[in-house]
PDB file of N, CA and C in Angstrom:
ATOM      1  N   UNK A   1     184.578  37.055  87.384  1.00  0.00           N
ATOM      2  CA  UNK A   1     184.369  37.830  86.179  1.00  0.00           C
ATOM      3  C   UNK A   1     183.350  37.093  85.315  1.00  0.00           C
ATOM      4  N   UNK A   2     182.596  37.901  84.853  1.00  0.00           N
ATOM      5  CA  UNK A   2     181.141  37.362  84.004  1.00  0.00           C
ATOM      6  C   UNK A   2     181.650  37.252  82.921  1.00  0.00           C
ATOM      7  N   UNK A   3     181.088  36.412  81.843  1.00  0.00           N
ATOM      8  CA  UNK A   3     181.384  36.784  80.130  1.00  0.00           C
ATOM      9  C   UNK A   3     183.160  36.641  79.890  1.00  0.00           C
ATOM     10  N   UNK A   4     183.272  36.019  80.656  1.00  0.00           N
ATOM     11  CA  UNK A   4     184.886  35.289  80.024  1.00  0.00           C
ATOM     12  C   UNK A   4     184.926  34.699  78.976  1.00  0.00           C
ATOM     13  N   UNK A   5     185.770  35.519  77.989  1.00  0.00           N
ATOM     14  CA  UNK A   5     186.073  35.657  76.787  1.00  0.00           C
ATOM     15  C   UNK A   5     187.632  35.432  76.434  1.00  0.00           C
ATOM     16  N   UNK A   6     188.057  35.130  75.036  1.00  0.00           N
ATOM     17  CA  UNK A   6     188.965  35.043  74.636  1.00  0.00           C
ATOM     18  C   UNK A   6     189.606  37.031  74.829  1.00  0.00           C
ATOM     19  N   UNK A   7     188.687  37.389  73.825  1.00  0.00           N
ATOM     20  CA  UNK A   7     188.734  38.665  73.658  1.00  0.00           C
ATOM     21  C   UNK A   7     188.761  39.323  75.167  1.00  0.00           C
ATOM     22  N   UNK A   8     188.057  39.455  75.851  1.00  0.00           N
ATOM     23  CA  UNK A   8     188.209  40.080  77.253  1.00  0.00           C
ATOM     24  C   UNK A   8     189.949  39.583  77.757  1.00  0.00           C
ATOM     25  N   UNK A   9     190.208  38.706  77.724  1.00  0.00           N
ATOM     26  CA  UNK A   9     191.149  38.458  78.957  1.00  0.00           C
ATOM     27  C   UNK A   9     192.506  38.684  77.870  1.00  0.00           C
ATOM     28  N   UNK A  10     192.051  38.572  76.066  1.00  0.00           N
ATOM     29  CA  UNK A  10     193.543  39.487  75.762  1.00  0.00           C
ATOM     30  C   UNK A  10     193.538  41.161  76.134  1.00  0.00           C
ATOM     31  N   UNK A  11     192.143  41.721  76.387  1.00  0.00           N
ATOM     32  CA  UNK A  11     192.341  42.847  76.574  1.00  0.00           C
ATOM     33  C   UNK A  11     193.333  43.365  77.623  1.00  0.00           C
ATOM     34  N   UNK A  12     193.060  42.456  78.700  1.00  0.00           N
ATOM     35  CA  UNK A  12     193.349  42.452  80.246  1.00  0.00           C
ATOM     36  C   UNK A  12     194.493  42.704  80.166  1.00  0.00           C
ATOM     37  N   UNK A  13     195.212  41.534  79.624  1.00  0.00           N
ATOM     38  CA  UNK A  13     196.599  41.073  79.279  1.00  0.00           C
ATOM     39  C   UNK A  13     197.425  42.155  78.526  1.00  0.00           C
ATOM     40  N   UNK A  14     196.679  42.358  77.495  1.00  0.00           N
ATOM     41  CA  UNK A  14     197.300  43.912  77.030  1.00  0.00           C
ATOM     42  C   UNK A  14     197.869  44.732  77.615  1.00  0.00           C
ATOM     43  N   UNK A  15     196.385  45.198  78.816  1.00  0.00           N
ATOM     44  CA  UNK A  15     196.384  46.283  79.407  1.00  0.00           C
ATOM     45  C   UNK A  15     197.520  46.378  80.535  1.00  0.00           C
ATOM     46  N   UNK A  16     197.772  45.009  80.936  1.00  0.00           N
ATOM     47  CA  UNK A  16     198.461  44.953  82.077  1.00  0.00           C
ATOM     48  C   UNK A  16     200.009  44.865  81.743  1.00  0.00           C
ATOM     49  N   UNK A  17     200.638  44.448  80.261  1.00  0.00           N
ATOM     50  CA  UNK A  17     202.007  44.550  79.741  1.00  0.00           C
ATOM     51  C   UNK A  17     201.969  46.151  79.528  1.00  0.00           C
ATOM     52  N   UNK A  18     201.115  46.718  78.859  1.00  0.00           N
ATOM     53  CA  UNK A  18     201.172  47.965  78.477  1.00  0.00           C
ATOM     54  C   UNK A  18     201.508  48.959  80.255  1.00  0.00           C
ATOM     55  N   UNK A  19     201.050  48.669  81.154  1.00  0.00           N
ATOM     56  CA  UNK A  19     201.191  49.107  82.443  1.00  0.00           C
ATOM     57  C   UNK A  19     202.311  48.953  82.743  1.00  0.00           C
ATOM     58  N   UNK A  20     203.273  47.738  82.690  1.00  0.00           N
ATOM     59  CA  UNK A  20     204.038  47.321  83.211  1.00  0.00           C
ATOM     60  C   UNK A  20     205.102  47.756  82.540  1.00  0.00           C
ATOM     61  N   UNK A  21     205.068  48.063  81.087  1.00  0.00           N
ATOM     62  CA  UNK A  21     206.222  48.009  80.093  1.00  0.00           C
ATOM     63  C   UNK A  21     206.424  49.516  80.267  1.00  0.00           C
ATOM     64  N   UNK A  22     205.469  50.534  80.521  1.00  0.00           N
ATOM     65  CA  UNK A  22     205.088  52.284  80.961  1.00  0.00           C
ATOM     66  C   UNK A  22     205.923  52.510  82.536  1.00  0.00           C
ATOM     67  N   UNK A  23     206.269  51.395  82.971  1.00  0.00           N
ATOM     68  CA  UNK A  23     206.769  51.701  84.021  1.00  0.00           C
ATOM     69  C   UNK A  23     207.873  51.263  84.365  1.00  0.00           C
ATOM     70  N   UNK A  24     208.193  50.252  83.357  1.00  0.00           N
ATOM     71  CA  UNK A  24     209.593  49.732  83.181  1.00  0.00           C
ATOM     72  C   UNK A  24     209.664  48.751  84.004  1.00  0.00           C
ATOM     73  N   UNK A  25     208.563  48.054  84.300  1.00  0.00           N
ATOM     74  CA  UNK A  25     208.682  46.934  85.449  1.00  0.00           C
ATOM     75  C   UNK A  25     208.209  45.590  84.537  1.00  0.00           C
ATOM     76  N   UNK A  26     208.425  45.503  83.061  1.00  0.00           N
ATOM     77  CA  UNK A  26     208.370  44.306  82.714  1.00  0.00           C
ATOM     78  C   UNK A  26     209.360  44.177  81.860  1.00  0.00           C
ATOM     79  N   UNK A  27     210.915  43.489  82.192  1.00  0.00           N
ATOM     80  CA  UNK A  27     211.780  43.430  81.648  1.00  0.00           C
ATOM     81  C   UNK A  27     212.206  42.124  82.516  1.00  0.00           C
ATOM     82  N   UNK A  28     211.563  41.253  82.898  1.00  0.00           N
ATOM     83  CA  UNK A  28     211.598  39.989  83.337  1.00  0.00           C
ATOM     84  C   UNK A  28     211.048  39.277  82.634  1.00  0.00           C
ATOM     85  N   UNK A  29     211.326  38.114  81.583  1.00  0.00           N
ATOM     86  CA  UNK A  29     211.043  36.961  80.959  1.00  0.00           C
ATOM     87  C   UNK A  29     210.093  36.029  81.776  1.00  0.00           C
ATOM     88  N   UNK A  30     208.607  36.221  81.155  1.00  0.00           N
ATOM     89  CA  UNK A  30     207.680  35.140  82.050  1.00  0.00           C
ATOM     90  C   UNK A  30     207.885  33.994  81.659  1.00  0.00           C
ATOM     91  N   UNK A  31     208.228  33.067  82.136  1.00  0.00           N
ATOM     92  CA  UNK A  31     208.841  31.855  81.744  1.00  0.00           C
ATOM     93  C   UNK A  31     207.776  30.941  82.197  1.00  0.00           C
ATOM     94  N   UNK A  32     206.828  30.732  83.362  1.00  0.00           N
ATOM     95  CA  UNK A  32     205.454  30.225  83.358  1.00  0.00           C
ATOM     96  C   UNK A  32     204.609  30.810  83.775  1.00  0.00           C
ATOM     97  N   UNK A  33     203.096  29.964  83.470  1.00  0.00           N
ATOM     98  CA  UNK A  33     201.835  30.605  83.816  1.00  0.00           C
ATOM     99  C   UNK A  33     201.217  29.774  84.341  1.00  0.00           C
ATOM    100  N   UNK A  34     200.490  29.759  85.146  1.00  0.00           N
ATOM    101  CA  UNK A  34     199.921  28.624  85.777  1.00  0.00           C
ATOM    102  C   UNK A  34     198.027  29.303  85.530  1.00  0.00           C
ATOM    103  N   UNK A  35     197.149  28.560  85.126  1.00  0.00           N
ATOM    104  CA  UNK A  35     195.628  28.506  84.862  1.00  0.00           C
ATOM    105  C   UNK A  35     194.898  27.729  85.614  1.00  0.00           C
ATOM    106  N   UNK A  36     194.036  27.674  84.958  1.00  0.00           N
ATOM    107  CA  UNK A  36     192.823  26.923  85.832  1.00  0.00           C
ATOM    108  C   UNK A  36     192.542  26.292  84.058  1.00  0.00           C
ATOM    109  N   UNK A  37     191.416  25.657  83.749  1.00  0.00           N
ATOM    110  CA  UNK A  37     191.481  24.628  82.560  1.00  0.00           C
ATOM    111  C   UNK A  37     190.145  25.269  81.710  1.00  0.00           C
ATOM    112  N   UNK A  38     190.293  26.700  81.807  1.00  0.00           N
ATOM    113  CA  UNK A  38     189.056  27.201  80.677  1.00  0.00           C
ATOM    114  C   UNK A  38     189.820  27.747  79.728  1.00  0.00           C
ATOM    115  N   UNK A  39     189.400  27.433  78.482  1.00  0.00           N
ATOM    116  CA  UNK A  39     189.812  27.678  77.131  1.00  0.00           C
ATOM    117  C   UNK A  39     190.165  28.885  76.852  1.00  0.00           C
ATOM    118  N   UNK A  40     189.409  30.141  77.301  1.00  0.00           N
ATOM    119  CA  UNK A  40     189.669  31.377  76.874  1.00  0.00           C
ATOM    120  C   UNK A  40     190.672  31.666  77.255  1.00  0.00           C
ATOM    121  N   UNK A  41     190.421  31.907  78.795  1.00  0.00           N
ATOM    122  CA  UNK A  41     192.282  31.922  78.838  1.00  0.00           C
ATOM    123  C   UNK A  41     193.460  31.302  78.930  1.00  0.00           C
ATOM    124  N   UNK A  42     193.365  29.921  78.586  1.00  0.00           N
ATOM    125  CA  UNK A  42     194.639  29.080  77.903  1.00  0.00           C
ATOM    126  C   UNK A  42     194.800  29.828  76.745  1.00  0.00           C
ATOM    127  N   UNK A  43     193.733  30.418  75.667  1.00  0.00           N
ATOM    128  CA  UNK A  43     194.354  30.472  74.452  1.00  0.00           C
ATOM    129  C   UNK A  43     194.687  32.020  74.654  1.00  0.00           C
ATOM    130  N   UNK A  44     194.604  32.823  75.908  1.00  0.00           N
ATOM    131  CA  UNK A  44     194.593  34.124  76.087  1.00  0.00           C
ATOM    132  C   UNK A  44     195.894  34.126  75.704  1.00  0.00           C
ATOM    133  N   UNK A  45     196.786  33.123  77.151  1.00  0.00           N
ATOM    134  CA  UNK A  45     197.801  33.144  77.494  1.00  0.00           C
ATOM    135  C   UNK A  45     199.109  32.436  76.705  1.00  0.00           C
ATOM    136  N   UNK A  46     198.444  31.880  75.710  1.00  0.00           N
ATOM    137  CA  UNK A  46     199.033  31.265  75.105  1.00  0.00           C
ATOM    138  C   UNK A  46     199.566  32.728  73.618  1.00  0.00           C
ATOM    139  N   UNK A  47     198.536  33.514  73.088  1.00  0.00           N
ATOM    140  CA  UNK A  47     198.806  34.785  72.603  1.00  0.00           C
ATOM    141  C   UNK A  47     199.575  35.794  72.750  1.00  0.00           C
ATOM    142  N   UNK A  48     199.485  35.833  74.396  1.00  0.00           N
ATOM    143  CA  UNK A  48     199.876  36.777  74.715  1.00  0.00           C
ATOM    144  C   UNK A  48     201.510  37.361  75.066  1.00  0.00           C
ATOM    145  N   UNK A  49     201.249  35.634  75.881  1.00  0.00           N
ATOM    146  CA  UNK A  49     202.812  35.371  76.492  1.00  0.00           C
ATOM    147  C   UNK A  49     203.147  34.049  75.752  1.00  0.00           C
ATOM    148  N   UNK A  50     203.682  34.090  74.478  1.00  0.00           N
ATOM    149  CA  UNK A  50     204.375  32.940  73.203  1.00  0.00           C
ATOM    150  C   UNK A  50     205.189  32.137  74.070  1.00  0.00           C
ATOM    151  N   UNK A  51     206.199  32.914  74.374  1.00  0.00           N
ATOM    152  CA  UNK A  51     207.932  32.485  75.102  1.00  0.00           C
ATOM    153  C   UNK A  51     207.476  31.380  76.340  1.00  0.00           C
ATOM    154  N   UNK A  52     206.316  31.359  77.258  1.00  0.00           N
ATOM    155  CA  UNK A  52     205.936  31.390  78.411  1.00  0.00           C
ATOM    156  C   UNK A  52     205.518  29.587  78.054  1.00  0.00           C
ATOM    157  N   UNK A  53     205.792  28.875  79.053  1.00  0.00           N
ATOM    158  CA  UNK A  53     205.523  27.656  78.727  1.00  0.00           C
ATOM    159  C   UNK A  53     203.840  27.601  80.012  1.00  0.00           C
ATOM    160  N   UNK A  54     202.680  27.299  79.958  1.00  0.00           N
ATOM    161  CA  UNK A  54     201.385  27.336  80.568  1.00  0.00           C
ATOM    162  C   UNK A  54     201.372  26.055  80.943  1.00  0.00           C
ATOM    163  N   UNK A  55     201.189  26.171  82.275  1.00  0.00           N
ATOM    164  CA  UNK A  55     200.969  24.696  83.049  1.00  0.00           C
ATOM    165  C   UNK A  55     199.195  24.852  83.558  1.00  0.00           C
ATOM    166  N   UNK A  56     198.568  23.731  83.437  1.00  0.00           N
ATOM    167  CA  UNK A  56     197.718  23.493  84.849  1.00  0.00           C
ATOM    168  C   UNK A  56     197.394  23.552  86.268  1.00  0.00           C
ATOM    169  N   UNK A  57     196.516  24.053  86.641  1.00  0.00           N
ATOM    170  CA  UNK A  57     196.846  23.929  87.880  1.00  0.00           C
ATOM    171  C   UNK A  57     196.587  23.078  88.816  1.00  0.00           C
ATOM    172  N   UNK A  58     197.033  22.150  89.816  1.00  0.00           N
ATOM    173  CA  UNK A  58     196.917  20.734  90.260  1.00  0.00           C
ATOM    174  C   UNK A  58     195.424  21.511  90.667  1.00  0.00           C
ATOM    175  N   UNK A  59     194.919  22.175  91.825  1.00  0.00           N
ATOM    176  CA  UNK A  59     193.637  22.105  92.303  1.00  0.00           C
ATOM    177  C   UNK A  59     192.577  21.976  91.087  1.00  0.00           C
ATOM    178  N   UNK A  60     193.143  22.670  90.674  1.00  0.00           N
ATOM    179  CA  UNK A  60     191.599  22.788  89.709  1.00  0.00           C
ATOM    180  C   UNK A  60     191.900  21.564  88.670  1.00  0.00           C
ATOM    181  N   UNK A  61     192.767  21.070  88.760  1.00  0.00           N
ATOM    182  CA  UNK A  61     192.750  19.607  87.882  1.00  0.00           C
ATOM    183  C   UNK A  61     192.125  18.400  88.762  1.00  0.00           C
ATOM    184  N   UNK A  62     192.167  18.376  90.152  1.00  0.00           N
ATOM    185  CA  UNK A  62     191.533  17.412  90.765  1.00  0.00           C
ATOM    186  C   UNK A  62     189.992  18.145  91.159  1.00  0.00           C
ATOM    187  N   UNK A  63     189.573  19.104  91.171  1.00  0.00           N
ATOM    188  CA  UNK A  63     188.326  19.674  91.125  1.00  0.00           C
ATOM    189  C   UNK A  63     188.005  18.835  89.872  1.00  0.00           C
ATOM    190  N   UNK A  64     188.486  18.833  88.687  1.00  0.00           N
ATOM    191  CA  UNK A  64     188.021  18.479  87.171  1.00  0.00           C
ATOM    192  C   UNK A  64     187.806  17.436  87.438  1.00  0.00           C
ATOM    193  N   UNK A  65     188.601  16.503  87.560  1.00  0.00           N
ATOM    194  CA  UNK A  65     188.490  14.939  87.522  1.00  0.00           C
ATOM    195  C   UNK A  65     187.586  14.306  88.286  1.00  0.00           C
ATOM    196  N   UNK A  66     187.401  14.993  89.970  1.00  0.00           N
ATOM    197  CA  UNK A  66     186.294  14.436  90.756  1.00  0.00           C
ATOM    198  C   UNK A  66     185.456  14.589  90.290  1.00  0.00           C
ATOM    199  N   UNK A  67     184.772  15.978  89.667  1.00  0.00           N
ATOM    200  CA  UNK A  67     183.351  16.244  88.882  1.00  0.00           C
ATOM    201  C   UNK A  67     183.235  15.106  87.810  1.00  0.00           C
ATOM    202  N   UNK A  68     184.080  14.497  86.580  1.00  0.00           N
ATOM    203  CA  UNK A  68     184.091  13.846  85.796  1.00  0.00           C
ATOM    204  C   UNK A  68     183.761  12.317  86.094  1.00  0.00           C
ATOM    205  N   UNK A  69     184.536  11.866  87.579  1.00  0.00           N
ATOM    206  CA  UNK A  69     184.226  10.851  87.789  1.00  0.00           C
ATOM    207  C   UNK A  69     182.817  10.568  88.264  1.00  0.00           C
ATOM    208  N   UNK A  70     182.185  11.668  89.013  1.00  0.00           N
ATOM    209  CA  UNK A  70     180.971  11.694  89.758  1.00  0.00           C
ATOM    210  C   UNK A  70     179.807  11.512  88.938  1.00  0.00           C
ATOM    211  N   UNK A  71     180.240  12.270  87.249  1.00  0.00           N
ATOM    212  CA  UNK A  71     179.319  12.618  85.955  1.00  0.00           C
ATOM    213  C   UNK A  71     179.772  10.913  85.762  1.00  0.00           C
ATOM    214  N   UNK A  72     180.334  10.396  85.511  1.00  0.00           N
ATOM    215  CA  UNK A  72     180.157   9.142  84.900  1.00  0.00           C
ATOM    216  C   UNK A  72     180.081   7.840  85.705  1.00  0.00           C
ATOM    217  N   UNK A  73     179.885   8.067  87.131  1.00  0.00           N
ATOM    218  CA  UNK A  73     179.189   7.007  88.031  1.00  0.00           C
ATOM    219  C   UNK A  73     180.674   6.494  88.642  1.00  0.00           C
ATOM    220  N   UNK A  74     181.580   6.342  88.417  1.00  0.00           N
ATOM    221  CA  UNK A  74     183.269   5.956  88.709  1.00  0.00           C
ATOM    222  C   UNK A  74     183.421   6.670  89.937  1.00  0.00           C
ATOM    223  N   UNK A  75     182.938   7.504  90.863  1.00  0.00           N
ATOM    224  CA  UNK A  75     183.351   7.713  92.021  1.00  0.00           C
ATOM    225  C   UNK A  75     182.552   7.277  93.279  1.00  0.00           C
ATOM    226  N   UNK A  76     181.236   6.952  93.167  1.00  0.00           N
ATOM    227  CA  UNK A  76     180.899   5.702  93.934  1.00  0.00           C
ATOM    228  C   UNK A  76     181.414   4.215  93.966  1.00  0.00           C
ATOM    229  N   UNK A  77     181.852   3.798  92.530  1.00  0.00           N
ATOM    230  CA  UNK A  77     182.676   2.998  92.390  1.00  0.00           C
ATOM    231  C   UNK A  77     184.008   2.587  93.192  1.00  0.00           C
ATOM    232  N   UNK A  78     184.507   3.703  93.070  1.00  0.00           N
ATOM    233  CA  UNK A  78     185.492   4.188  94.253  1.00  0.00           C
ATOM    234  C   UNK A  78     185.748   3.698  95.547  1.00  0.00           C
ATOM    235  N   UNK A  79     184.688   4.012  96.159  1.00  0.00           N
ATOM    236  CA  UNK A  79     184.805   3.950  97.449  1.00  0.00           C
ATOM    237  C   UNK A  79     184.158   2.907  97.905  1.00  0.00           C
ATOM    238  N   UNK A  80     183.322   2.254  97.348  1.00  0.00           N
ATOM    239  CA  UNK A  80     182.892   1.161  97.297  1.00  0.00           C
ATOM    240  C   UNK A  80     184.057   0.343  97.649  1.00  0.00           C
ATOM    241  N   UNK A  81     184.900   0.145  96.371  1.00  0.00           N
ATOM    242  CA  UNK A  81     186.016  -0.986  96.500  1.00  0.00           C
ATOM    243  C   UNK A  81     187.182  -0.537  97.453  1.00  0.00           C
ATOM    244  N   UNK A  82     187.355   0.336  97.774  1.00  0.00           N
ATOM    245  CA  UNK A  82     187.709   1.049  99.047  1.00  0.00           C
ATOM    246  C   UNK A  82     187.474   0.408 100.405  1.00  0.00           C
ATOM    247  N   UNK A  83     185.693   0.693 100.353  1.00  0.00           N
ATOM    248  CA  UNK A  83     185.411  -0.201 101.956  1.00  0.00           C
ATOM    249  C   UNK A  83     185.549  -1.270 102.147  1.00  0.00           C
ATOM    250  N   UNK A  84     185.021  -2.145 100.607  1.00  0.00           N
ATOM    251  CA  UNK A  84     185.560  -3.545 101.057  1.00  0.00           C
ATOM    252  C   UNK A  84     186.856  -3.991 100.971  1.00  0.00           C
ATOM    253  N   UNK A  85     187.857  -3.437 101.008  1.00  0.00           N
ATOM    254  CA  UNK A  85     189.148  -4.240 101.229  1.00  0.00           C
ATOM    255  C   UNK A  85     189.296  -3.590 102.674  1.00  0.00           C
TER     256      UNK A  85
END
């Protein structure tokens, strides 16, 4: 999805309780959410679904961290001290 927005993904979210609640198929307490680590929709989900406690998600948290280490030179570092032991 292009143009990920705060606003877009409460729409979504709307749209999809409003579906669910029309059909009587949301009367189950979302109790978690699991994301990926972009802002819009942490704070989507965080709006939308209050009650709902939002976790991370491990892949895309070690996707994050390898990129971070790679951006700050720490993952050649790595493996470096790796080969020599």
């Amino acid at each position: 999805m292009s143009n990920k927005t705060e606003i877009l993904y409460d729409l979504i979210f709307k749209s999809i309780i409003r579906i669910l609640t029309q059909n009587n198929i949301y009367q189950l307490q979302i109790k978690t959410i699991t994301t990926d680590t972009e802002l819009a929709l942490i704070n989507s989900v965080k709006n939308n679904f209050a009650k709902s406690q939002r976790i991370g998600c491990w892949f895309h948290l070690k996707q994050d961290l390898l990129r971070e280490t790679k951006v700050l030179g720490l993952f050649n570092i790595k493996i470096k001290i790796i080969i020599q032991k």
